[in-house]
C-alpha atoms as a PDB file:
ATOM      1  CA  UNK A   1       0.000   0.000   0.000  1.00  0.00           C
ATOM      2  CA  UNK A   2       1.213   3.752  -1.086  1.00  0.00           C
ATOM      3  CA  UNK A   3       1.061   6.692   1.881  1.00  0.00           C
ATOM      4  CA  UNK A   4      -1.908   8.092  -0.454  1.00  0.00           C
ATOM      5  CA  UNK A   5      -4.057   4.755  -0.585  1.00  0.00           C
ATOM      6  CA  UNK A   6      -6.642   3.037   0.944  1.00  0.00           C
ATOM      7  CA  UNK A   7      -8.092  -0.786   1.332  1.00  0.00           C
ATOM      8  CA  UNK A   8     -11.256  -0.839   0.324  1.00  0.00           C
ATOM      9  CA  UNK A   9     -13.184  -4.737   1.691  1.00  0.00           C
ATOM     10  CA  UNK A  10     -16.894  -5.343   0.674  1.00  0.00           C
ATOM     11  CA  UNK A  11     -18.956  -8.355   0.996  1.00  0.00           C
ATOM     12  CA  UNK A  12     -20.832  -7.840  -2.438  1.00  0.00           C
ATOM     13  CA  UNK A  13     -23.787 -10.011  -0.862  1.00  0.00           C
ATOM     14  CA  UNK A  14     -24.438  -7.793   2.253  1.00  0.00           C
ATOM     15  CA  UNK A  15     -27.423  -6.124   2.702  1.00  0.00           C
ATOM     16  CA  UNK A  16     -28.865  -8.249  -0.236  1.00  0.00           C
ATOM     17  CA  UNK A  17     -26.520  -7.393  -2.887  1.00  0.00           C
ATOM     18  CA  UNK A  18     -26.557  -3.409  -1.662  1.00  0.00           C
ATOM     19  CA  UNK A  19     -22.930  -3.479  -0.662  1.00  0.00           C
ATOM     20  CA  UNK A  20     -21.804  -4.908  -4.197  1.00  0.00           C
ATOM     21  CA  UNK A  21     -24.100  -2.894  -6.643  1.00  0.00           C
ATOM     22  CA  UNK A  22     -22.393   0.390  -4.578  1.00  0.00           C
ATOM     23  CA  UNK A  23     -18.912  -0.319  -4.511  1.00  0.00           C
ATOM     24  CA  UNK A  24     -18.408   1.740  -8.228  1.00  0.00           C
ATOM     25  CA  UNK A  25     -19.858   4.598  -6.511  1.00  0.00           C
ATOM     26  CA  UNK A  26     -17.878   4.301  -3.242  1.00  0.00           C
ATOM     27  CA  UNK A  27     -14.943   3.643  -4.851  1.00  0.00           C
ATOM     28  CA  UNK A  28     -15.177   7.225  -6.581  1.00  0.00           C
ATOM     29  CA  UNK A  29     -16.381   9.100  -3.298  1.00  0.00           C
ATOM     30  CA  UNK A  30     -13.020   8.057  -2.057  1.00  0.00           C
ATOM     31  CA  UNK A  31     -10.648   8.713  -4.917  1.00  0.00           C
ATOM     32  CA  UNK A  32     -12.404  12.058  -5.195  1.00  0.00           C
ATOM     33  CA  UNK A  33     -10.438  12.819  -2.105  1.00  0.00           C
ATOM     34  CA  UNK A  34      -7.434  12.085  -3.555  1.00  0.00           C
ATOM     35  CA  UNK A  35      -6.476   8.807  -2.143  1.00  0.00           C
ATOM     36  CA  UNK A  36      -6.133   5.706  -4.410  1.00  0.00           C
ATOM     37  CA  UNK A  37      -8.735   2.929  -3.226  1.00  0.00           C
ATOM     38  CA  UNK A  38      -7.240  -1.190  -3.643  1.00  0.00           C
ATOM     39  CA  UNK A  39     -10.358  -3.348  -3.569  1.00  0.00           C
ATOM     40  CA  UNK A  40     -10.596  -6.649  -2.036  1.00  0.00           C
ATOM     41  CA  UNK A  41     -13.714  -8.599  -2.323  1.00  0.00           C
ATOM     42  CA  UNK A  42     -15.271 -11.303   0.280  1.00  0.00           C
ATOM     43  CA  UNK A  43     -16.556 -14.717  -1.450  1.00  0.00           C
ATOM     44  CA  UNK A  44     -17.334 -17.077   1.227  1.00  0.00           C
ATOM     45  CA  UNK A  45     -17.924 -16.320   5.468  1.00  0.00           C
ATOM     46  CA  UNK A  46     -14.602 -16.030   7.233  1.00  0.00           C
ATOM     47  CA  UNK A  47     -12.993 -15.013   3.794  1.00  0.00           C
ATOM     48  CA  UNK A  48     -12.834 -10.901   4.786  1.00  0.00           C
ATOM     49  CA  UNK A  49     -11.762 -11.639   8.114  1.00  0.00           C
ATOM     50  CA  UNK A  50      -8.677 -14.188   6.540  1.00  0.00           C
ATOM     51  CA  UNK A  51      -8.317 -11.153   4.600  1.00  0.00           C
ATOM     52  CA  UNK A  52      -7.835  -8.072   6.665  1.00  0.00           C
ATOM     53  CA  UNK A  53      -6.188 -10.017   9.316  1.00  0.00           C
ATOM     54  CA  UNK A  54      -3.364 -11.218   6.639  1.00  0.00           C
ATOM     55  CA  UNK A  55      -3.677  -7.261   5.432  1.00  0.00           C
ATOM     56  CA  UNK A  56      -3.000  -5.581   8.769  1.00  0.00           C
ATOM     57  CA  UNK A  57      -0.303  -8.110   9.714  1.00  0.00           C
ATOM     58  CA  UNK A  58       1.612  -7.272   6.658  1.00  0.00           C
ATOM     59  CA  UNK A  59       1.492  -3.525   8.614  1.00  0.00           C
ATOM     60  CA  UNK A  60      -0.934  -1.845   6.552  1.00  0.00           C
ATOM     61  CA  UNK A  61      -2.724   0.744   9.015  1.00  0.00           C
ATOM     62  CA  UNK A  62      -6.206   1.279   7.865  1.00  0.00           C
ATOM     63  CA  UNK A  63      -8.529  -0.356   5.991  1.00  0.00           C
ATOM     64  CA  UNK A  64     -12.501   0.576   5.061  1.00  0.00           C
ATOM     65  CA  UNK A  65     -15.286  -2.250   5.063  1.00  0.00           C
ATOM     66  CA  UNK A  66     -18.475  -1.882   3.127  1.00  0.00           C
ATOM     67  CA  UNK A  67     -21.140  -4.334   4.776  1.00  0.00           C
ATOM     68  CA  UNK A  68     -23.212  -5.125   7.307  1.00  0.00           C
ATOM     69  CA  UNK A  69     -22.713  -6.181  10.750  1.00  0.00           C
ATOM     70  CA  UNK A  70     -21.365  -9.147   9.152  1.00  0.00           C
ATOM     71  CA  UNK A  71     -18.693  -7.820   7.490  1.00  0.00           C
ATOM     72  CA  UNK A  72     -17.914  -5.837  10.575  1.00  0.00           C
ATOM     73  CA  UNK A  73     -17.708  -8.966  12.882  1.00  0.00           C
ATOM     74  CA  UNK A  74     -15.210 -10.332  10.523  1.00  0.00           C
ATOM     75  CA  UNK A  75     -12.924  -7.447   9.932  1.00  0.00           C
ATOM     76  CA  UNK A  76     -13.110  -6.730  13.725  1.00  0.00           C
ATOM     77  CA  UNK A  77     -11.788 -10.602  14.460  1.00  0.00           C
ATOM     78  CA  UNK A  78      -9.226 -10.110  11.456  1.00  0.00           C
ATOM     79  CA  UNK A  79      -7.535  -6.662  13.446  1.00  0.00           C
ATOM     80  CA  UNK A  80      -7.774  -8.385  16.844  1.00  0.00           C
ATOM     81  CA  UNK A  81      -6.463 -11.484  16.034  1.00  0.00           C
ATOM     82  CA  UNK A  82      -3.348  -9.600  14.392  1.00  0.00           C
ATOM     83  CA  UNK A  83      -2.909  -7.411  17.362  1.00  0.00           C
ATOM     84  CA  UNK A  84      -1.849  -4.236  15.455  1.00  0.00           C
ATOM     85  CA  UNK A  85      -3.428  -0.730  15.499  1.00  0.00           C
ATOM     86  CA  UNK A  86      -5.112  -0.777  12.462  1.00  0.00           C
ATOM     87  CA  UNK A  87      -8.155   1.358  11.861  1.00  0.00           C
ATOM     88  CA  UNK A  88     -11.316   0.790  10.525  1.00  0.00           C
ATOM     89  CA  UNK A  89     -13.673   2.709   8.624  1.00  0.00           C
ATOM     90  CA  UNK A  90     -17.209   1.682   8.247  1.00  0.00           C
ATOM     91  CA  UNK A  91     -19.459   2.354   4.978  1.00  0.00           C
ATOM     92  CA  UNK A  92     -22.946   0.959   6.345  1.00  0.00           C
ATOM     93  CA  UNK A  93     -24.434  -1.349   4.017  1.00  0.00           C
ATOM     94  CA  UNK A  94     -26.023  -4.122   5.573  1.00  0.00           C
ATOM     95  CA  UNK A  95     -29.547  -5.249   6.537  1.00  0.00           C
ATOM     96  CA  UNK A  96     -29.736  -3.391   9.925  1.00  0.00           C
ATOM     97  CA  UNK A  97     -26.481  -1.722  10.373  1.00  0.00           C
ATOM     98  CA  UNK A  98     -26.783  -1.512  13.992  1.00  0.00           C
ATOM     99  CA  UNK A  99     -22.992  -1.103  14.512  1.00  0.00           C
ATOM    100  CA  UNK A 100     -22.859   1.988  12.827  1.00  0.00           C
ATOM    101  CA  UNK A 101     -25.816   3.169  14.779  1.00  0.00           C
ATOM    102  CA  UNK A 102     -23.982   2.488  18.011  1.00  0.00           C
ATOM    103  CA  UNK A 103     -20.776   4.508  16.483  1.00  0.00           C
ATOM    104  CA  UNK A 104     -22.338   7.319  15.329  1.00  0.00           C
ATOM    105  CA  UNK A 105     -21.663   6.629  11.799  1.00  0.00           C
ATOM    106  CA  UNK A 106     -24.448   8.166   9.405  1.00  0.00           C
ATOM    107  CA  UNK A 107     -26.704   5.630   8.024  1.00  0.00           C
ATOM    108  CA  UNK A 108     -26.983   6.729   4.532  1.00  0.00           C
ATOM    109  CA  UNK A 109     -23.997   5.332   2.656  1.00  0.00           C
ATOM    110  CA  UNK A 110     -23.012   8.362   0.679  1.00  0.00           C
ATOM    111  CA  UNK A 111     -22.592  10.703   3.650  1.00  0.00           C
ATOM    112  CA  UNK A 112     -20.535   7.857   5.348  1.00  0.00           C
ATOM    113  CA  UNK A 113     -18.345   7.587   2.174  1.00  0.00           C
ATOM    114  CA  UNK A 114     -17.834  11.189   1.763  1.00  0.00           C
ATOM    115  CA  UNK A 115     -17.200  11.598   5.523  1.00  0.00           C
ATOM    116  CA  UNK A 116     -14.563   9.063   5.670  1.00  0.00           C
ATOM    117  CA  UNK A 117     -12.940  10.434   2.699  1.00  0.00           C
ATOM    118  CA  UNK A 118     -12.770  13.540   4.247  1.00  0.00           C
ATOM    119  CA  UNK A 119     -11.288  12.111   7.518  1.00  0.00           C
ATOM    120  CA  UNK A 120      -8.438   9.971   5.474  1.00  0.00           C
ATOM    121  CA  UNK A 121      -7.470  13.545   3.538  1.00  0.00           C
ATOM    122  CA  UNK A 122      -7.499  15.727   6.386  1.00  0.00           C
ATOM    123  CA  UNK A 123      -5.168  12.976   8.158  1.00  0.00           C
ATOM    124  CA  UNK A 124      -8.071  13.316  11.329  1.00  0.00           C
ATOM    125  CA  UNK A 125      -6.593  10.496  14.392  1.00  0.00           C
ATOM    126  CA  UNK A 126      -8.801   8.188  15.192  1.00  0.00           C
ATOM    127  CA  UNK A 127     -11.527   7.743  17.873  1.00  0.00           C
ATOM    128  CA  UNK A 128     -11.141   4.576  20.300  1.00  0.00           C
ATOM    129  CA  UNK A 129     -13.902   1.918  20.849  1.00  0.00           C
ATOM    130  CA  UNK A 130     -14.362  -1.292  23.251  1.00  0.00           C
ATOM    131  CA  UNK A 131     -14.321  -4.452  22.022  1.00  0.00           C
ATOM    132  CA  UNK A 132     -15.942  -7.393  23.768  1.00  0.00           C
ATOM    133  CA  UNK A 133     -14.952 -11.014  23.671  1.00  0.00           C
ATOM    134  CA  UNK A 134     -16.864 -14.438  24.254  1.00  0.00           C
ATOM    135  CA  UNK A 135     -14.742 -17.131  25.103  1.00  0.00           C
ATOM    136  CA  UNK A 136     -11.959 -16.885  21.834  1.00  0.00           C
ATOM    137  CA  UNK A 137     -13.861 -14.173  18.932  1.00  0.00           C
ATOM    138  CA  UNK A 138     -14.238 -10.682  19.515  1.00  0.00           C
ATOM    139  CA  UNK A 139     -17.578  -8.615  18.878  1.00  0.00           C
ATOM    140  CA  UNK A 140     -18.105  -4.950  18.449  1.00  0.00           C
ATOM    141  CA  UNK A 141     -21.424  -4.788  18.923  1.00  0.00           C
ATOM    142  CA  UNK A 142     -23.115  -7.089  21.267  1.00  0.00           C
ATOM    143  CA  UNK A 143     -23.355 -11.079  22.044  1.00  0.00           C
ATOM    144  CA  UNK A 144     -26.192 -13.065  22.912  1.00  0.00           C
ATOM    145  CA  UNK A 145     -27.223 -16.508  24.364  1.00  0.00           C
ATOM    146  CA  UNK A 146     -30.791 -18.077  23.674  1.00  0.00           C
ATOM    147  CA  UNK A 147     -33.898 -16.649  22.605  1.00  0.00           C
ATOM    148  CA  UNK A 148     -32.291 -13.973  20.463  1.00  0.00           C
ATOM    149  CA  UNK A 149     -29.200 -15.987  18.905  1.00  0.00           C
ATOM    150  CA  UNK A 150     -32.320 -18.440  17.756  1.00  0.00           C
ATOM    151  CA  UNK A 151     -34.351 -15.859  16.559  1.00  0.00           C
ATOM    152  CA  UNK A 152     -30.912 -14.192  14.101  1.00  0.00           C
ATOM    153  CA  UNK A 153     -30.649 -17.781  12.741  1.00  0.00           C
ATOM    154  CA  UNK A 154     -34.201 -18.051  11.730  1.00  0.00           C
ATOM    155  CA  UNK A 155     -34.179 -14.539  10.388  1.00  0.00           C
ATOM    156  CA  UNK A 156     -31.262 -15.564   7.904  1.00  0.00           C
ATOM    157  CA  UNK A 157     -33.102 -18.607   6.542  1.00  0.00           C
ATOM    158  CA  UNK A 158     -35.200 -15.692   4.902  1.00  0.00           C
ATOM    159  CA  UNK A 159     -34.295 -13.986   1.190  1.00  0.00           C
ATOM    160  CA  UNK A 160     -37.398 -11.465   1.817  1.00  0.00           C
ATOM    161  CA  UNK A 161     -36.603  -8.057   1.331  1.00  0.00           C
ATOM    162  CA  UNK A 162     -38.467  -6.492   4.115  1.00  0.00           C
ATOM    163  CA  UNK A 163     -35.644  -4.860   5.891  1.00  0.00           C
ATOM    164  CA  UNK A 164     -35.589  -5.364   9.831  1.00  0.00           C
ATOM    165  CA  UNK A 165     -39.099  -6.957   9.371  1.00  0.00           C
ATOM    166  CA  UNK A 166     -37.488 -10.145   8.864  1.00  0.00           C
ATOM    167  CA  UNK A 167     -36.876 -10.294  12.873  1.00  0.00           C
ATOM    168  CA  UNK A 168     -40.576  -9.805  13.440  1.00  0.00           C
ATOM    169  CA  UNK A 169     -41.432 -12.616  10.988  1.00  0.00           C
ATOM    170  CA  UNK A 170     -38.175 -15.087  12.734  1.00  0.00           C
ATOM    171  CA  UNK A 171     -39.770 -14.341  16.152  1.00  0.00           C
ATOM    172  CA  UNK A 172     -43.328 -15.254  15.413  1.00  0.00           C
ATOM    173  CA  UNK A 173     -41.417 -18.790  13.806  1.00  0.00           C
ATOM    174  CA  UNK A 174     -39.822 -19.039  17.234  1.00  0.00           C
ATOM    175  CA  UNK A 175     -42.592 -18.575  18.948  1.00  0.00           C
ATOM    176  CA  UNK A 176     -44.431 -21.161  16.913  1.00  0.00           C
ATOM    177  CA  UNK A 177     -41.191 -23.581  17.762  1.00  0.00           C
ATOM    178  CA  UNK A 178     -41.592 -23.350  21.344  1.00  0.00           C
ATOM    179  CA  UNK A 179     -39.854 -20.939  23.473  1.00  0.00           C
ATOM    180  CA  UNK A 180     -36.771 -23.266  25.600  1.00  0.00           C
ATOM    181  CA  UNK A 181     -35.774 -21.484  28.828  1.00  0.00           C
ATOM    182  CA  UNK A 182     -32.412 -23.672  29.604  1.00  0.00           C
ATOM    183  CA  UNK A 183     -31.096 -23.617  33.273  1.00  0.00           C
ATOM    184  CA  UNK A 184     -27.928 -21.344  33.372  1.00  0.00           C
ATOM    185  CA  UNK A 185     -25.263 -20.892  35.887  1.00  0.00           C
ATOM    186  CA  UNK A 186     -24.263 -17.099  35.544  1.00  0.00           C
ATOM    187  CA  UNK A 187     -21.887 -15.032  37.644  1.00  0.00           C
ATOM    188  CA  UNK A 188     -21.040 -11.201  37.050  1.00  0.00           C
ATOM    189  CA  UNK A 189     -19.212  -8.629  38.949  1.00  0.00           C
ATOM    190  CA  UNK A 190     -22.809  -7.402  40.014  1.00  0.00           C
ATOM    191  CA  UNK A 191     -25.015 -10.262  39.188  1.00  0.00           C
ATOM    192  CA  UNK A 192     -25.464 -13.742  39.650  1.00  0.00           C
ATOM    193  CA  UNK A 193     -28.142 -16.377  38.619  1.00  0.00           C
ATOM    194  CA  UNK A 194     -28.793 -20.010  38.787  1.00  0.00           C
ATOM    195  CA  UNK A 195     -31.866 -21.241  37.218  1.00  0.00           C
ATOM    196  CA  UNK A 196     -33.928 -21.440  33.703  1.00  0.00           C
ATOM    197  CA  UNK A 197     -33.385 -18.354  31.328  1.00  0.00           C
ATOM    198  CA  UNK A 198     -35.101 -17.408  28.069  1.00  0.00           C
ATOM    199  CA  UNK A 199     -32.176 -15.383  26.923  1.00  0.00           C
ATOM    200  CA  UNK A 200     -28.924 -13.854  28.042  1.00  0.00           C
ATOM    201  CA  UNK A 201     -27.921 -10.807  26.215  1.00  0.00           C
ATOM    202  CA  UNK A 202     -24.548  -8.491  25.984  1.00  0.00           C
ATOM    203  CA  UNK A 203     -24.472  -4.826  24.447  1.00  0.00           C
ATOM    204  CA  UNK A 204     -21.599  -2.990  23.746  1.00  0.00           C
ATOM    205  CA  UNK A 205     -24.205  -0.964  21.551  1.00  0.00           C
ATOM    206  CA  UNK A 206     -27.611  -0.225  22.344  1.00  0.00           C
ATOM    207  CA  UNK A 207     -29.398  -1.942  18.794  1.00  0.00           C
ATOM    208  CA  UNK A 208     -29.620  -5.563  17.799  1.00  0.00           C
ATOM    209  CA  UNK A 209     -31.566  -7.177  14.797  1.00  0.00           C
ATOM    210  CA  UNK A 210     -31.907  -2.933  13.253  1.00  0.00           C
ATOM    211  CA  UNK A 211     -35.216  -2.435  15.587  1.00  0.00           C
ATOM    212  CA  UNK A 212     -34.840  -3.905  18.973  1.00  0.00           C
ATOM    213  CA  UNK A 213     -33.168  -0.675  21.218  1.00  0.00           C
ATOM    214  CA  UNK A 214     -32.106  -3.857  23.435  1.00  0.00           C
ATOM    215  CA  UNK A 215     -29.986  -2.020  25.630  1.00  0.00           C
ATOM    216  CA  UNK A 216     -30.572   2.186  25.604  1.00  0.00           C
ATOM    217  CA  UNK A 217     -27.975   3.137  28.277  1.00  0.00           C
ATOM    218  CA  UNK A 218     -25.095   0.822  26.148  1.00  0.00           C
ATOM    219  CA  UNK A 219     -22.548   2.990  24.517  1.00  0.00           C
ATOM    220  CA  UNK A 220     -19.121   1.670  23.062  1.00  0.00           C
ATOM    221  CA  UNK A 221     -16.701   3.801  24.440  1.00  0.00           C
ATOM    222  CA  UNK A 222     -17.698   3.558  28.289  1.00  0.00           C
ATOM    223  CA  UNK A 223     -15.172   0.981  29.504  1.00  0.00           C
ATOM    224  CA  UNK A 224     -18.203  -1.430  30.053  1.00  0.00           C
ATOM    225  CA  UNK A 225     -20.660  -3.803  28.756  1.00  0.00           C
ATOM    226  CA  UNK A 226     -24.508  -4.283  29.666  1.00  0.00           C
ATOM    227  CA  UNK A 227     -25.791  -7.538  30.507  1.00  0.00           C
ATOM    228  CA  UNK A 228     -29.295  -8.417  30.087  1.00  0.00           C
ATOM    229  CA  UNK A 229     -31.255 -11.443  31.327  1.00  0.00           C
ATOM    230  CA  UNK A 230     -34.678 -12.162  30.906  1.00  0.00           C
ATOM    231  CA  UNK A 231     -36.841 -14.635  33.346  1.00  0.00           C
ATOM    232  CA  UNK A 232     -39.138 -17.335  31.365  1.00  0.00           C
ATOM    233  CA  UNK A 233     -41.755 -16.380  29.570  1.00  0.00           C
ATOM    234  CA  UNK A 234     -44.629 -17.497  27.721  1.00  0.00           C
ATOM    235  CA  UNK A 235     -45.621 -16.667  24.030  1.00  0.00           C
ATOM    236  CA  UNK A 236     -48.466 -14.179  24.726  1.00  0.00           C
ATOM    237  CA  UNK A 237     -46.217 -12.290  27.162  1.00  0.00           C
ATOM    238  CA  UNK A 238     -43.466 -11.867  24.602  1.00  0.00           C
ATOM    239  CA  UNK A 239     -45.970 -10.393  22.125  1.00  0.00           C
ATOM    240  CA  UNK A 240     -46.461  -7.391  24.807  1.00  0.00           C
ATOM    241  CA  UNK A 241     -42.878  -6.930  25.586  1.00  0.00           C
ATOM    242  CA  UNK A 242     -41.696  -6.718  21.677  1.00  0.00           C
ATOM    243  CA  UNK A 243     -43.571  -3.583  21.180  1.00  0.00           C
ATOM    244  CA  UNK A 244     -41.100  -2.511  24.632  1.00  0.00           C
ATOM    245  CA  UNK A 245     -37.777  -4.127  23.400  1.00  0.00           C
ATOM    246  CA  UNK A 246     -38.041  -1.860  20.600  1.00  0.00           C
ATOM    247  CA  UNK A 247     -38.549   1.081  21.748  1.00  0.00           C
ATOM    248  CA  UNK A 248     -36.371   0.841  24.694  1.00  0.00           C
ATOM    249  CA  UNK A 249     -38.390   0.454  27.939  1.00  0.00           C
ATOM    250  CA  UNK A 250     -38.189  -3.031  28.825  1.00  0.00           C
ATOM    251  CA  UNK A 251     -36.257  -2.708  31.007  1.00  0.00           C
ATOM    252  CA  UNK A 252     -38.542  -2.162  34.261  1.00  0.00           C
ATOM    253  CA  UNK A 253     -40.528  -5.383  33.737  1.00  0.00           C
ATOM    254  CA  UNK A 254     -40.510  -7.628  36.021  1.00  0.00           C
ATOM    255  CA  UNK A 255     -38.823 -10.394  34.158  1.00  0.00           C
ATOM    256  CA  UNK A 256     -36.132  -8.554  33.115  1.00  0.00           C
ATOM    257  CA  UNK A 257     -32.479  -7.979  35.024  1.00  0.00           C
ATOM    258  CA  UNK A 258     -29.492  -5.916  34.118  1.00  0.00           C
ATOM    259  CA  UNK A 259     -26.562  -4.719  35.218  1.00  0.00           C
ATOM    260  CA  UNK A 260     -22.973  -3.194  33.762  1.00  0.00           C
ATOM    261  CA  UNK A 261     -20.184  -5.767  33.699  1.00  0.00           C
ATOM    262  CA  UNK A 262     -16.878  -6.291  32.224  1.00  0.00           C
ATOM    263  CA  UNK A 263     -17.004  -9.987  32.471  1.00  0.00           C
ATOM    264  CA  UNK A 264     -19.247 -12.753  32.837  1.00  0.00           C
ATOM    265  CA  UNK A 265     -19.237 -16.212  33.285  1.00  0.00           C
ATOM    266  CA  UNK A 266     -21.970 -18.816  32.033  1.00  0.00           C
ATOM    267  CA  UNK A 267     -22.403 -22.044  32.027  1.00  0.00           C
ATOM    268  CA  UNK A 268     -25.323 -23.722  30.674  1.00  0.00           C
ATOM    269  CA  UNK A 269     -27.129 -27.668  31.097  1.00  0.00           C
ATOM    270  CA  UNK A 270     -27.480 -27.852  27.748  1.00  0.00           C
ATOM    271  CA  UNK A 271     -25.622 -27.141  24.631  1.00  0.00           C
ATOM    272  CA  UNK A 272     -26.788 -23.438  23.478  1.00  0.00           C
ATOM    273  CA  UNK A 273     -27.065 -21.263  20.382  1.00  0.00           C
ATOM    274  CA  UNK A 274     -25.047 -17.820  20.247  1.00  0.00           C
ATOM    275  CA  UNK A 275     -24.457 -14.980  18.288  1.00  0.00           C
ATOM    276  CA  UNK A 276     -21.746 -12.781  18.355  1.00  0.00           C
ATOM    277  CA  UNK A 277     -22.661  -9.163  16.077  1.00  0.00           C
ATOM    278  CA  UNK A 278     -25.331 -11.352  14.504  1.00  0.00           C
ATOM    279  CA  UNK A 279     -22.843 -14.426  13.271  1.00  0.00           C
ATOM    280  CA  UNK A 280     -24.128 -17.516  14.913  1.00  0.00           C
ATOM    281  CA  UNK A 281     -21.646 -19.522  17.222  1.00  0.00           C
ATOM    282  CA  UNK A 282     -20.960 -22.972  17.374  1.00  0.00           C
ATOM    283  CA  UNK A 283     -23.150 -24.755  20.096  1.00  0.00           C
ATOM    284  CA  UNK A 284     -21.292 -24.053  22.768  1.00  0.00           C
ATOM    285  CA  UNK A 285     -21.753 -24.636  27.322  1.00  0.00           C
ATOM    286  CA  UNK A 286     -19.544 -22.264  28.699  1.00  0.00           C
ATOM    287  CA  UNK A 287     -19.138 -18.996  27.647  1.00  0.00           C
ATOM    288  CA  UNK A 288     -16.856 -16.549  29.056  1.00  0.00           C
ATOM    289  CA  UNK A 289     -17.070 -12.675  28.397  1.00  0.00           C
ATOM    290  CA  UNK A 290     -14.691 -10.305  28.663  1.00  0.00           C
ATOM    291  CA  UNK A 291     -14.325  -6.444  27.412  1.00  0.00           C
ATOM    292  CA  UNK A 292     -11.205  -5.175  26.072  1.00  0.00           C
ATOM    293  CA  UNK A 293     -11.541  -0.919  26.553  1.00  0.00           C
ATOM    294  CA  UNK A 294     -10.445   0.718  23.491  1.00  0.00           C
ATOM    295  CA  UNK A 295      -9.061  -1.646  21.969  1.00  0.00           C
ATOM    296  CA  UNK A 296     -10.315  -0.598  18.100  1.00  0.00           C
ATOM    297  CA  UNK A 297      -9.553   2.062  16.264  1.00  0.00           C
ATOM    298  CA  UNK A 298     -12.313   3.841  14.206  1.00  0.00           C
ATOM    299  CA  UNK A 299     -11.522   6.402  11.385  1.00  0.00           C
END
């Protein structure tokens, strides 16, 4: 790479094919700034984060993804794993983006193009982020055990193109499905639990699934993580608290617990599905969380 370029990954599937039918455009936002952009292309999962994590290693310092939460997952694992400084600029194009919600990134693709082109000519430092970590991958934007890692997997065995609707429609499937409420051992700095559990869920950002405001008080920069447990529950009472989870006040029912942590500890009786920013998990135990303050570099 030349002082006056850039690294341009995309995922040319994310956000149903957005990310690839832009790149053209995004590619000239950027070289309108002056700076040269090389292109590398994702063609399978785990391929961008092979990618950027080869990249960075090699010491190239900052690279831009266009995707989705996806995208960002992997490119976040690929800098970690490679332990430089790297920095990362984000051109939203995914399904519900809610990483670049949680950063303050604008949402419309252009203005986060021409912004970030603006930042890499003006030579602006970059801002600092936490970065949270379930027992050996990294996530930027939140991790979650249960209910809501089911739910994410449902939602992608849908092509629809209804946005963030697609949650609605995976939730009403998991509903149908039966909701499981495993027993979990779970220890905190400020919280601990033994007993059934419909979900366990970890924001370092306040969104999840585009629509659910899961965690309000969550910001990435804080040196903290907020941990999220919900008590068993049947279908008809989840139907009133989704109109809550999405708008943010859930969080004085009474099945619902939370507290800020910087690590956690679970162990569960049964083998359980994750997510981490979306990207389901192998089934999995024991799952141990940790946060990692400013650990990622944002241009």
């Amino acid at each position: 790479m030349t002082t006056n370029s850039i690294d341009l990954f995309v995922n040319p599937t994310a956000g149903r094919g957005r990310a690839g039918r832009r790149l053209a455009e995004i590619r000239r936002l950027i070289e309108a700034s002056g700076a040269s952009v090389i292109i590398h292309e994702s063609g399978y999962v785990g391929d961008l984060e092979t990618q950027v994590r080869d990249l960075v290693s090699s010491g190239v310092e900052r690279i831009i993804v266009a995707g989705g939460d996806g995208s960002i997952h992997e490119a976040v694992n690929g800098i970690m794993d490679a332990d430089t400084d790297a920095s990362l600029g984000i051109v939203p194009s995914g399904t519900g983006n809610d990483f670049a919600k949680a950063a303050g990134i604008p949402l419309e693709w252009r203005a986060a193009t021409t912004l970030l082109a603006s930042r890499i000519a003006d030579n602006v430092a970059p801002r600092t982020i936490d970065v949270g970590r379930m027992n050996d991958r990294y996530f930027a934007n939140g991790a979650g055990i249960g209910l809501d890692a089911k739910v994410t997997r449902i939602a992608r065995d849908y092509n629809w193109p209804i946005g963030d609707l697609v949650y609605l429609v995976a939730i009403l499937r998991t509903m149908l499905d039966g909701i499981a409420t495993p027993e979990m051992q779970l220890e905190a700095e400020s919280l601990r639990w033994d007993g059934p559990l419909t979900l366990a869920s970890v924001s370092n950002g306040p969104w999840i699934g585009g629509m659910f405001h899961i965690a309000p008080m969550a910001r990435n920069d804080d040196g903290k993580l907020e941990l999220m447990i919900a008590d068993p529950v049947s279908r008809r009472r989840i139907v009133t608290l989704l109109p809550k989870l999405m708008s943010g006040k859930h969080l004085d029912e009474a099945e619902i617990r939370y507290s800020s942590v910087t690590r956690l500890s679970i162990e569960s009786s049964e083998p359980l599905i994750s997510h981490l920013d979306g990207e389901i998990q192998p089934l999995q135990t024991r799952f141990e969380l940790g946060l990692l303050p400013a650990a990622l570099r944002l241009l």
